[in-house]
N, C-alpha and C. Protein backbone atom coordinates (compact mmCIF):
# COMPACT_ATOMS: atom_id res chain seq x y z
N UNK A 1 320.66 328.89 -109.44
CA UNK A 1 321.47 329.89 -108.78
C UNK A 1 320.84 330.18 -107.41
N UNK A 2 321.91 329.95 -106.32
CA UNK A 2 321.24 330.26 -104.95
C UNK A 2 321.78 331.73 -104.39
N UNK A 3 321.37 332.09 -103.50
CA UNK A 3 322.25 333.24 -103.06
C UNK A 3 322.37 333.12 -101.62
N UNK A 4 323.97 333.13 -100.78
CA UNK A 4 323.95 332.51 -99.36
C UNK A 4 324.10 334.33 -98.28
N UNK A 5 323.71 334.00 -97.37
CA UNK A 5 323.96 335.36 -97.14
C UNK A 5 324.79 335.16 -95.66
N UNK A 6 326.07 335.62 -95.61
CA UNK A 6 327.04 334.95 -94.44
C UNK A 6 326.73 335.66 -93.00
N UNK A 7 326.65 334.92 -92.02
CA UNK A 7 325.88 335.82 -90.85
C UNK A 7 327.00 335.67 -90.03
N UNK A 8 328.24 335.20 -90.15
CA UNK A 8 329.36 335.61 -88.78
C UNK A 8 330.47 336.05 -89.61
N UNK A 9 330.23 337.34 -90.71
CA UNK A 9 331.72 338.21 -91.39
C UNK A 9 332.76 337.86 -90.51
N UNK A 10 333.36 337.95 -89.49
CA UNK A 10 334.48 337.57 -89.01
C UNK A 10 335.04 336.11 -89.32
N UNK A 11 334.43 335.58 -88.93
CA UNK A 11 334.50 333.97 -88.96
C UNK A 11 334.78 333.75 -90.31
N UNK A 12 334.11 333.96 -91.42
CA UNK A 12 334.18 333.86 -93.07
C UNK A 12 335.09 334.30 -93.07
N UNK A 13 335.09 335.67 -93.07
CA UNK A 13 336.75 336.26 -93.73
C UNK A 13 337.79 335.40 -93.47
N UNK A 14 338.18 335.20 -92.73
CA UNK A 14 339.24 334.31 -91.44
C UNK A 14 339.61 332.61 -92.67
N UNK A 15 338.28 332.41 -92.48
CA UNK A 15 337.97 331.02 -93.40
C UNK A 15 338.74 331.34 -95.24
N UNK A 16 338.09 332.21 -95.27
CA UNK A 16 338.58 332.95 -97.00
C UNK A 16 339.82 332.87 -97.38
N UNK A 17 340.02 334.07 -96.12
CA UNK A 17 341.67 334.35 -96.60
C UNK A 17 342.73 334.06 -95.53
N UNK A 18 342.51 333.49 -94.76
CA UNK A 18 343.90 332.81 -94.06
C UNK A 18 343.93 331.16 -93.76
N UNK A 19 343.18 330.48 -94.30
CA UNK A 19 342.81 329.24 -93.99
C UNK A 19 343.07 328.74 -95.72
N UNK A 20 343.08 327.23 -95.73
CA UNK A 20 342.63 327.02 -97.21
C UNK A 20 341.51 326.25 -97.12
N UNK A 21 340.16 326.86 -96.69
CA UNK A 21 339.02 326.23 -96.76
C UNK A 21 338.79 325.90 -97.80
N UNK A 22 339.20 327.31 -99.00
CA UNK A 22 338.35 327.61 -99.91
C UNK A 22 339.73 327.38 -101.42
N UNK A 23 340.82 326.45 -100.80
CA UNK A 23 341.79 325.86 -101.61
C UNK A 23 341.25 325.13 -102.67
N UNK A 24 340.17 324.45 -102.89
CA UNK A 24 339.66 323.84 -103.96
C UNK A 24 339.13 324.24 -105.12
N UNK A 25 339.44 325.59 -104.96
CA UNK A 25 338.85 326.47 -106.01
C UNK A 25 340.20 327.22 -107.07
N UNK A 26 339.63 327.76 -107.71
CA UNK A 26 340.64 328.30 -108.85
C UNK A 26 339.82 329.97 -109.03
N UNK A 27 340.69 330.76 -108.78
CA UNK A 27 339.94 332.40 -108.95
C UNK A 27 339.97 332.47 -110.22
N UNK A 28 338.73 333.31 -111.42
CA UNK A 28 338.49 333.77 -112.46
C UNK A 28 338.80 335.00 -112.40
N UNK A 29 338.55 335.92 -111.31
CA UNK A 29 338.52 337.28 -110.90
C UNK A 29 338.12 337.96 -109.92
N UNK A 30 338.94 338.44 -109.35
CA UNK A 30 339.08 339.26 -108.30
C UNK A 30 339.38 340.97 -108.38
N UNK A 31 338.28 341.84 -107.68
CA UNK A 31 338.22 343.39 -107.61
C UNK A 31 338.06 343.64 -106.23
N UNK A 32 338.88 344.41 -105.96
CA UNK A 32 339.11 344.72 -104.13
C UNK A 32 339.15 346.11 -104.05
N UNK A 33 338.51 347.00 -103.56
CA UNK A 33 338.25 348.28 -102.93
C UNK A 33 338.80 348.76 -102.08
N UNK A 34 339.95 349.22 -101.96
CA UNK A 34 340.51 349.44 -100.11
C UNK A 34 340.68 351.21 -100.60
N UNK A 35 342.05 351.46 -100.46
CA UNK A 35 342.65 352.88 -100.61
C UNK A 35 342.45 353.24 -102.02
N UNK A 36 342.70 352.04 -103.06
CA UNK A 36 342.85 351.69 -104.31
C UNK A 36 341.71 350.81 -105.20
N UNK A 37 341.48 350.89 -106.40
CA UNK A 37 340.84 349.92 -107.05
C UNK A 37 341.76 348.91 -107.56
N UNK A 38 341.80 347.62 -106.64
CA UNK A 38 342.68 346.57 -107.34
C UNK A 38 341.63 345.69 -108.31
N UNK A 39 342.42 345.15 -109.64
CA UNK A 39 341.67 344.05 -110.43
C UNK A 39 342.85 343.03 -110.45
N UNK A 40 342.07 341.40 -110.17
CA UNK A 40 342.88 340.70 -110.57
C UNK A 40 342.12 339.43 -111.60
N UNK A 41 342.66 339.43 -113.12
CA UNK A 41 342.59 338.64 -113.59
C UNK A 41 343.18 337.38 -113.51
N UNK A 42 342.37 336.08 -113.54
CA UNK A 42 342.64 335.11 -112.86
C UNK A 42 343.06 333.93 -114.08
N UNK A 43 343.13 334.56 -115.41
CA UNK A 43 343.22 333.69 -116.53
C UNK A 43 345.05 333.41 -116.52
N UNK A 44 345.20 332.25 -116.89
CA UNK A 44 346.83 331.95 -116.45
C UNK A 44 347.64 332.97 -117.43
N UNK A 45 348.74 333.31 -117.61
CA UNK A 45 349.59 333.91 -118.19
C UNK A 45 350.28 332.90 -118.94
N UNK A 46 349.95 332.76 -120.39
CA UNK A 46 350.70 331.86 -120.96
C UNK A 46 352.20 332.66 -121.55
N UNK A 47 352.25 333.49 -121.62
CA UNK A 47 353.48 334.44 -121.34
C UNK A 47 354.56 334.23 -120.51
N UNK A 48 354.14 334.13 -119.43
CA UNK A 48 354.80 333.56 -118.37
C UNK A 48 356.10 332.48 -118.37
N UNK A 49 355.15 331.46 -118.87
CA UNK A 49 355.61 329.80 -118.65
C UNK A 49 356.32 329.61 -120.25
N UNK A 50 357.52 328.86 -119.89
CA UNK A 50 357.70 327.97 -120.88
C UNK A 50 356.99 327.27 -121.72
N UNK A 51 357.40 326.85 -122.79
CA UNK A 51 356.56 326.17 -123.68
C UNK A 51 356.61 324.51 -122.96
N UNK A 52 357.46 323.94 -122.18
CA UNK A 52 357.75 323.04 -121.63
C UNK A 52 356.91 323.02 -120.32
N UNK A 53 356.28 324.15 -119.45
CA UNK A 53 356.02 324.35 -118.33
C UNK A 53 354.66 324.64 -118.67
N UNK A 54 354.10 324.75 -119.77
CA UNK A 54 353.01 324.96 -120.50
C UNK A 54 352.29 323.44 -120.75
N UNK A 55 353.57 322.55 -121.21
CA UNK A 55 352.65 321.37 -121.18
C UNK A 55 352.95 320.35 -120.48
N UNK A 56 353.19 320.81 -119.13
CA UNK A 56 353.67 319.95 -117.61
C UNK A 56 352.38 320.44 -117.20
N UNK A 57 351.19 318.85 -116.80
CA UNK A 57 350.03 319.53 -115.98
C UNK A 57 350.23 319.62 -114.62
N UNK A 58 351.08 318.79 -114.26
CA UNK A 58 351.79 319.91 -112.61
C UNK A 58 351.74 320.77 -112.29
N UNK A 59 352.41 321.80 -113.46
CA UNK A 59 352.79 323.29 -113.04
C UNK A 59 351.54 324.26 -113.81
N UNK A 60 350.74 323.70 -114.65
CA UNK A 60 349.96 324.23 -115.22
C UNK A 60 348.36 323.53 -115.91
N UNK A 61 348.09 323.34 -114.70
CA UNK A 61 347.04 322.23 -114.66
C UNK A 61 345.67 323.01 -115.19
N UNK A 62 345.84 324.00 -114.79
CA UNK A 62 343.86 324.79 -115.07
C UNK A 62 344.31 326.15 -116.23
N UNK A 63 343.44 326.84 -116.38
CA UNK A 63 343.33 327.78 -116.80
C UNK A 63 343.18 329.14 -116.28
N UNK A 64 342.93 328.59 -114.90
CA UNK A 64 343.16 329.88 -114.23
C UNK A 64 343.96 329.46 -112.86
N UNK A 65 344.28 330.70 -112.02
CA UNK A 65 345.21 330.34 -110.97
C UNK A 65 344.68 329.87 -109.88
N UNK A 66 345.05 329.24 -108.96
CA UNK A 66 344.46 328.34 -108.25
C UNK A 66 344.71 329.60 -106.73
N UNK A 67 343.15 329.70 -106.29
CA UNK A 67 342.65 330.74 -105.16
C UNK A 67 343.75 330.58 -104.24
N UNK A 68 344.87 329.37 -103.77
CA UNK A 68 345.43 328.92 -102.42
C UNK A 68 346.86 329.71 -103.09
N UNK A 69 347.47 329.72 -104.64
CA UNK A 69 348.14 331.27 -104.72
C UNK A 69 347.97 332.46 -104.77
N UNK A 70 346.54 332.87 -105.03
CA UNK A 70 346.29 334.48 -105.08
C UNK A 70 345.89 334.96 -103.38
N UNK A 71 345.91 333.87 -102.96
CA UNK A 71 344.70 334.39 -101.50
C UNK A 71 345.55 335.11 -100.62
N UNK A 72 346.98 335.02 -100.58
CA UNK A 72 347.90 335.82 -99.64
C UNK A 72 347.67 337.19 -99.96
N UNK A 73 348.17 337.57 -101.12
CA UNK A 73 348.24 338.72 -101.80
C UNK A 73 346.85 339.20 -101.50
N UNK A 74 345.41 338.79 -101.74
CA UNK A 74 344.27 339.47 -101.58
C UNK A 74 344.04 339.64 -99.81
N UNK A 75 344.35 338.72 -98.87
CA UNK A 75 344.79 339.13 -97.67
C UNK A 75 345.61 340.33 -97.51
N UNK A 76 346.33 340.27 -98.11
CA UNK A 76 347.72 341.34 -97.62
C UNK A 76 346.55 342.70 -98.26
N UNK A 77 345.88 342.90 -99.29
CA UNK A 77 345.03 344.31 -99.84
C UNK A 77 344.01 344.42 -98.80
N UNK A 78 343.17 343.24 -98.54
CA UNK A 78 342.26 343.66 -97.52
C UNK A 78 342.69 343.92 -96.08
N UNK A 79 343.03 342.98 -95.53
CA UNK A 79 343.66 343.35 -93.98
C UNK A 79 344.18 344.99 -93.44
N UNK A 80 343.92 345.33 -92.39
CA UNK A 80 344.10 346.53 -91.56
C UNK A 80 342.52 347.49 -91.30
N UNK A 81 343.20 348.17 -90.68
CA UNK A 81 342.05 348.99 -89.66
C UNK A 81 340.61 349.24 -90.20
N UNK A 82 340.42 349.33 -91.39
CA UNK A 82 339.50 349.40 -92.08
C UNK A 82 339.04 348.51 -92.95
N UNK A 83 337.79 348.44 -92.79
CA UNK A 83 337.16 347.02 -93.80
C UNK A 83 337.38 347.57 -95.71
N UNK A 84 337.42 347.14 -96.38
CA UNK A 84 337.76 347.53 -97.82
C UNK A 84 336.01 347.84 -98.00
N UNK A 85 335.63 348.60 -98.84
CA UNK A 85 334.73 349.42 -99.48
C UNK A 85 333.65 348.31 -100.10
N UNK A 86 334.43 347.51 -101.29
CA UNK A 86 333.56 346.13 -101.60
C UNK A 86 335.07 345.32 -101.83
N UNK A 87 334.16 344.09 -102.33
CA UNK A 87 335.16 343.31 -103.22
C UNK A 87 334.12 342.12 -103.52
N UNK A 88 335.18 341.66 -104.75
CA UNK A 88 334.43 340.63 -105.72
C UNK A 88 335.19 339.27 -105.81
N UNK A 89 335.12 338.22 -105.44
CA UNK A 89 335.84 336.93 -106.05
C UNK A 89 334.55 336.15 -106.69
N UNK A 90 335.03 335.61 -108.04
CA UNK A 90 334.80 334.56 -108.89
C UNK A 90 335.69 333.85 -108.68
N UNK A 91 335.04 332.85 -107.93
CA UNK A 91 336.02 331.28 -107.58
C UNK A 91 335.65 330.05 -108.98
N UNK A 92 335.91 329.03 -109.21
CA UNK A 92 335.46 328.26 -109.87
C UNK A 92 335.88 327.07 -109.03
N UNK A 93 334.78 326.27 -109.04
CA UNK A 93 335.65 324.69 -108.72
C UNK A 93 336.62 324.39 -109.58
N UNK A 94 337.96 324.01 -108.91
CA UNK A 94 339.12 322.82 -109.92
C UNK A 94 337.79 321.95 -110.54
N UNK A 95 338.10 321.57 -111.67
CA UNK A 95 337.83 320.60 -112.70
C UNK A 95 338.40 319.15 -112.25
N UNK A 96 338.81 318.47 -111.11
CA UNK A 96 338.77 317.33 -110.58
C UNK A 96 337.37 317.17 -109.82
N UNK A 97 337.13 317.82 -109.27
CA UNK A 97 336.10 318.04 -108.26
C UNK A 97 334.58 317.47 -109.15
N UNK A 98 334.82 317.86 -110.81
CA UNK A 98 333.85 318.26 -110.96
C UNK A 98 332.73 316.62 -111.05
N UNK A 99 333.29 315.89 -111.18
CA UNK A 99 333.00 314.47 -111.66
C UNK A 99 331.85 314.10 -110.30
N UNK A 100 332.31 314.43 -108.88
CA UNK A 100 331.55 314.41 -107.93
C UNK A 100 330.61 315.21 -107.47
N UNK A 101 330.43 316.18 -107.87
CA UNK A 101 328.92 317.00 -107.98
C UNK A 101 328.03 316.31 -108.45
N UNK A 102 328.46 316.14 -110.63
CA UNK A 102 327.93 315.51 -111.35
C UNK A 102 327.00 314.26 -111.09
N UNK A 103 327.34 313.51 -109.29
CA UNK A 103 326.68 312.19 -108.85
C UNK A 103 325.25 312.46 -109.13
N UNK A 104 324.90 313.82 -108.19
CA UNK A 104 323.47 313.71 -108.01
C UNK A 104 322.70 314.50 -109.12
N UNK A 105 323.66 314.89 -110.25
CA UNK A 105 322.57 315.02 -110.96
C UNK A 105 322.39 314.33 -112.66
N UNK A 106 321.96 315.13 -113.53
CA UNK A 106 321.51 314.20 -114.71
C UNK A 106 322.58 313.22 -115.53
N UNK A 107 322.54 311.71 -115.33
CA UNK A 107 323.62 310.50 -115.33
C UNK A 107 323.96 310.84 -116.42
N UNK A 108 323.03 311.35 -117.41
CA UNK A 108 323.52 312.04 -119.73
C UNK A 108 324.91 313.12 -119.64
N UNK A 109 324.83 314.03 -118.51
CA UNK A 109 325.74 314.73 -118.22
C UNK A 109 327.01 314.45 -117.96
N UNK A 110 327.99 314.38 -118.82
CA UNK A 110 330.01 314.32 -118.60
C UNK A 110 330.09 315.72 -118.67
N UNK A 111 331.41 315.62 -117.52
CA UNK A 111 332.18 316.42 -116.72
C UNK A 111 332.85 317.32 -118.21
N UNK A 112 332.85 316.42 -119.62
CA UNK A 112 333.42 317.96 -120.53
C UNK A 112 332.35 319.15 -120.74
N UNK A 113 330.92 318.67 -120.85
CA UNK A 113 330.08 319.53 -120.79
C UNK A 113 330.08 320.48 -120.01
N UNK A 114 330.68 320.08 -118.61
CA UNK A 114 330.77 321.63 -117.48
C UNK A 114 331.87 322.42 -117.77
N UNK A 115 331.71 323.48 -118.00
CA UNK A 115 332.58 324.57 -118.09
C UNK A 115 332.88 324.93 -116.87
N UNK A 116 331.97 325.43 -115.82
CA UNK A 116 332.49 326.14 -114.71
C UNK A 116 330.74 325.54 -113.77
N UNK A 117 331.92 325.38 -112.20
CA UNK A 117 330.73 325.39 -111.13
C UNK A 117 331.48 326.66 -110.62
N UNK A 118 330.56 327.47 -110.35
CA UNK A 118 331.04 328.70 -109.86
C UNK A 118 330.64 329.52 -108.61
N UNK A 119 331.34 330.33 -107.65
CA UNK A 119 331.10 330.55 -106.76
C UNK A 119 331.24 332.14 -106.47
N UNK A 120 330.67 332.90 -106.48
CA UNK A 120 330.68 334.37 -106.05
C UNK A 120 330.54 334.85 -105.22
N UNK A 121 331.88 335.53 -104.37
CA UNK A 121 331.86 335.98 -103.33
C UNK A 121 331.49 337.36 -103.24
N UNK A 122 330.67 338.10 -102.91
CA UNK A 122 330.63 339.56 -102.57
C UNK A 122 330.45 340.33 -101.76
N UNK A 123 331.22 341.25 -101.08
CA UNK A 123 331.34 342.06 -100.14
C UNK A 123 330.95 343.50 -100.73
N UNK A 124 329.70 344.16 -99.91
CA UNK A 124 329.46 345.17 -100.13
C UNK A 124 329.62 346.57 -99.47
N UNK A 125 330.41 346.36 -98.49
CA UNK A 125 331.09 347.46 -97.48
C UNK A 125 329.93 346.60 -96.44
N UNK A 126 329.20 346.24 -96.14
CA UNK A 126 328.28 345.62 -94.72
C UNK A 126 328.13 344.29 -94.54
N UNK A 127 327.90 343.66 -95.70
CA UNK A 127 327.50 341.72 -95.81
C UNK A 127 328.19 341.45 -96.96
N UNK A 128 328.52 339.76 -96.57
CA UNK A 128 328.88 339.24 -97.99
C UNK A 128 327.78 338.10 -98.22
N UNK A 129 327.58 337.90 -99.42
CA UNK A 129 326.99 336.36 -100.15
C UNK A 129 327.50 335.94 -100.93
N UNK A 130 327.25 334.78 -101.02
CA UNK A 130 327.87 333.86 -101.85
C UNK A 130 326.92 333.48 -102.92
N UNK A 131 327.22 333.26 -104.32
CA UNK A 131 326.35 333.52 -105.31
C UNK A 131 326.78 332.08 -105.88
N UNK A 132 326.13 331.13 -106.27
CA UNK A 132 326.25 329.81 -106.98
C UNK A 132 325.80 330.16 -108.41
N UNK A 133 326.28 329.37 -109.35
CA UNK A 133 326.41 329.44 -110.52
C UNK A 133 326.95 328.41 -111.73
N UNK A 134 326.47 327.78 -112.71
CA UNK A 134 326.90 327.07 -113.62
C UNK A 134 327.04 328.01 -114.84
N UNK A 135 327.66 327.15 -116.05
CA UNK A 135 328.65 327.29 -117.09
C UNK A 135 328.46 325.67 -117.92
N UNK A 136 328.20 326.07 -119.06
CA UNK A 136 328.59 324.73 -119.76
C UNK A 136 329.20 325.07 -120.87
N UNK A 137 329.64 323.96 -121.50
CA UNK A 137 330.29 323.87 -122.49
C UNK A 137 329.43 324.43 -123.91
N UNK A 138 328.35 322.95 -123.84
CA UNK A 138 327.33 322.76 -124.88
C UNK A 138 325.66 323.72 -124.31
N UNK A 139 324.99 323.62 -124.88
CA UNK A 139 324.05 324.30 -124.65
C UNK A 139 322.92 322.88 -123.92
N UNK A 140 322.63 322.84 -122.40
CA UNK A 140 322.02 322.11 -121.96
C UNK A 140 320.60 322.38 -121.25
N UNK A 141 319.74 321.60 -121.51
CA UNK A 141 318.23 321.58 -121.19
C UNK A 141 318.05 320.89 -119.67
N UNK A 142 319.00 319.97 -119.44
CA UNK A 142 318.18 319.72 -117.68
C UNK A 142 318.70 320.47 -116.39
N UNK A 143 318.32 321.16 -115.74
CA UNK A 143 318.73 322.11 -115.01
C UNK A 143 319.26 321.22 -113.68
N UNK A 144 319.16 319.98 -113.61
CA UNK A 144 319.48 318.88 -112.66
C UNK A 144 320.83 319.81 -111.55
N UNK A 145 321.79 319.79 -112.55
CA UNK A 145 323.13 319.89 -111.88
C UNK A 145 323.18 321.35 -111.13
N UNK A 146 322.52 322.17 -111.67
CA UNK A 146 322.14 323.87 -111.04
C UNK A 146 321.84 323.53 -109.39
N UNK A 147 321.24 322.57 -109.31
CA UNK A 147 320.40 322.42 -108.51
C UNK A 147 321.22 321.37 -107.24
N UNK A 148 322.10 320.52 -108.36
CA UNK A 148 322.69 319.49 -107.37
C UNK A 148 324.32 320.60 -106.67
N UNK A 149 324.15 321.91 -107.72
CA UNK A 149 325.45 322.36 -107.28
C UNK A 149 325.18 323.54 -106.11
N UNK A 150 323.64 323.23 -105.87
CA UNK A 150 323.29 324.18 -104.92
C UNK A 150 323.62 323.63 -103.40
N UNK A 151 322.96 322.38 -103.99
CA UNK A 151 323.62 321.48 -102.42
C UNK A 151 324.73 321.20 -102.12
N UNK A 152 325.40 320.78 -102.98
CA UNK A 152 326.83 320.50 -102.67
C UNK A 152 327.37 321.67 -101.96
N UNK A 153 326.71 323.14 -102.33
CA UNK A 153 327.59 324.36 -101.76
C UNK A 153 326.96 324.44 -100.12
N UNK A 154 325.70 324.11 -100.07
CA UNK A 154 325.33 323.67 -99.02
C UNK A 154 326.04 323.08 -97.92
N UNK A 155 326.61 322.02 -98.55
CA UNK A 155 326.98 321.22 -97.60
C UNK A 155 328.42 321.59 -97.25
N UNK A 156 328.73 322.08 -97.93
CA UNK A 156 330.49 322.28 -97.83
C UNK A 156 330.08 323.34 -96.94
N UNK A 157 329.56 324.51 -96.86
CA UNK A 157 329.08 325.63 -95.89
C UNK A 157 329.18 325.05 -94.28
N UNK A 158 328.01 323.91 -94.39
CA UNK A 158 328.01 323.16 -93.22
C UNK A 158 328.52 322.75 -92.55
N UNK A 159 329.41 321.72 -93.78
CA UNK A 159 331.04 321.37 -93.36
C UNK A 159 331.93 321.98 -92.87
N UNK A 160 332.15 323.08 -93.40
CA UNK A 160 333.16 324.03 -92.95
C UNK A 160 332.81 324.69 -91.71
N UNK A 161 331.45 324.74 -91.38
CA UNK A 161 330.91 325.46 -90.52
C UNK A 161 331.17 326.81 -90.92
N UNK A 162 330.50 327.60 -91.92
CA UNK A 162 330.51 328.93 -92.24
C UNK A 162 329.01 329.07 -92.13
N UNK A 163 328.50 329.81 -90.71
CA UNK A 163 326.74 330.34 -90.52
C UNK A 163 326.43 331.08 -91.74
N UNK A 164 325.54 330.87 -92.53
CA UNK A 164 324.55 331.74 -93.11
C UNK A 164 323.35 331.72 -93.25
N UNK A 165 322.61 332.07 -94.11
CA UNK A 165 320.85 332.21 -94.41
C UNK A 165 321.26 331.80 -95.82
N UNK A 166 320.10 331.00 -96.71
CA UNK A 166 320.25 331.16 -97.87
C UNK A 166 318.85 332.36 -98.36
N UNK A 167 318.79 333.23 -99.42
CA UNK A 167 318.15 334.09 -99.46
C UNK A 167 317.02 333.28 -100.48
């Protein structure tokens, strides 16, 4: 687990929520602070969908909703004159993604064993960081992939060009 600490808030936000930098991800949960306490659970609504639309992986590919539909709506709560108080996103990597992390680390390790590469965004009314994080399925002993999922977040940072410090 790393912790990133973002040094141009403008620039990030911008990247977050009006861009789809951060489209590759799937939200678990989201809590936003403005006028209001918003919560958004990010687990799909099998309620929702057809039993037919339920087992179309098109329309219902993950288990949770994919960040590039919730991110308007969490734009539209944060945006205006005032910065929101805090807020929380639990992103997860899509589960395509996950096979290519997995390169650099332990070769014993399949992609069913990962439950979640995970990403935590937090805003505390002054700074945000970004919090890295794994999830497995089974109960695993080589910490390889913790480590390979530190870089990968690394690099995508880089990539994207989002300035931070890691702490």
């Amino acid at each position: 687990m790393t912790s990133f600490a973002i040094t141009e808030l403008k620039s990030f936000m911008t990247r977050l929520l009006a861009t789809d930098c951060f489209d590759s991800f799937l939200l678990e949960q989201a809590s936003i602070s403005v006028q209001a306490e918003y919560t958004i659970d990010g687990h799909l609504n099998r309620d929702f969908y057809t039993k037919e639309e339920l087992a179309d992986p098109q329309i219902c590919p993950y288990g949770f909703v994919r960040w590039s539909d919730v991110r308007p709506l969490c734009f539209q709560m944060i945006k205006g004159k005032r910065a929101p108080s805090r807020f929380q996103f639990v992103l997860h990597l899509m589960p395509d993604y996950v096979p290519g992390v997995l390169k650099g680390a332990d070769p014993d390790l399949r992609p069913e064993q990962v439950k979640a590469l995970v990403l935590t965004v937090r805003y505390d009314g002054r700074s945000v960081s970004l919090i890295t994080g794994t999830a497995f399925s089974s109960f695993v002993l080589d910490k390889t992939l913790d480590a390979q999922w530190d870089k990968t977040v690394r690099q995508f940072l880089t990539k994207k060009g989002i300035a931070c410090l890691e702490k």
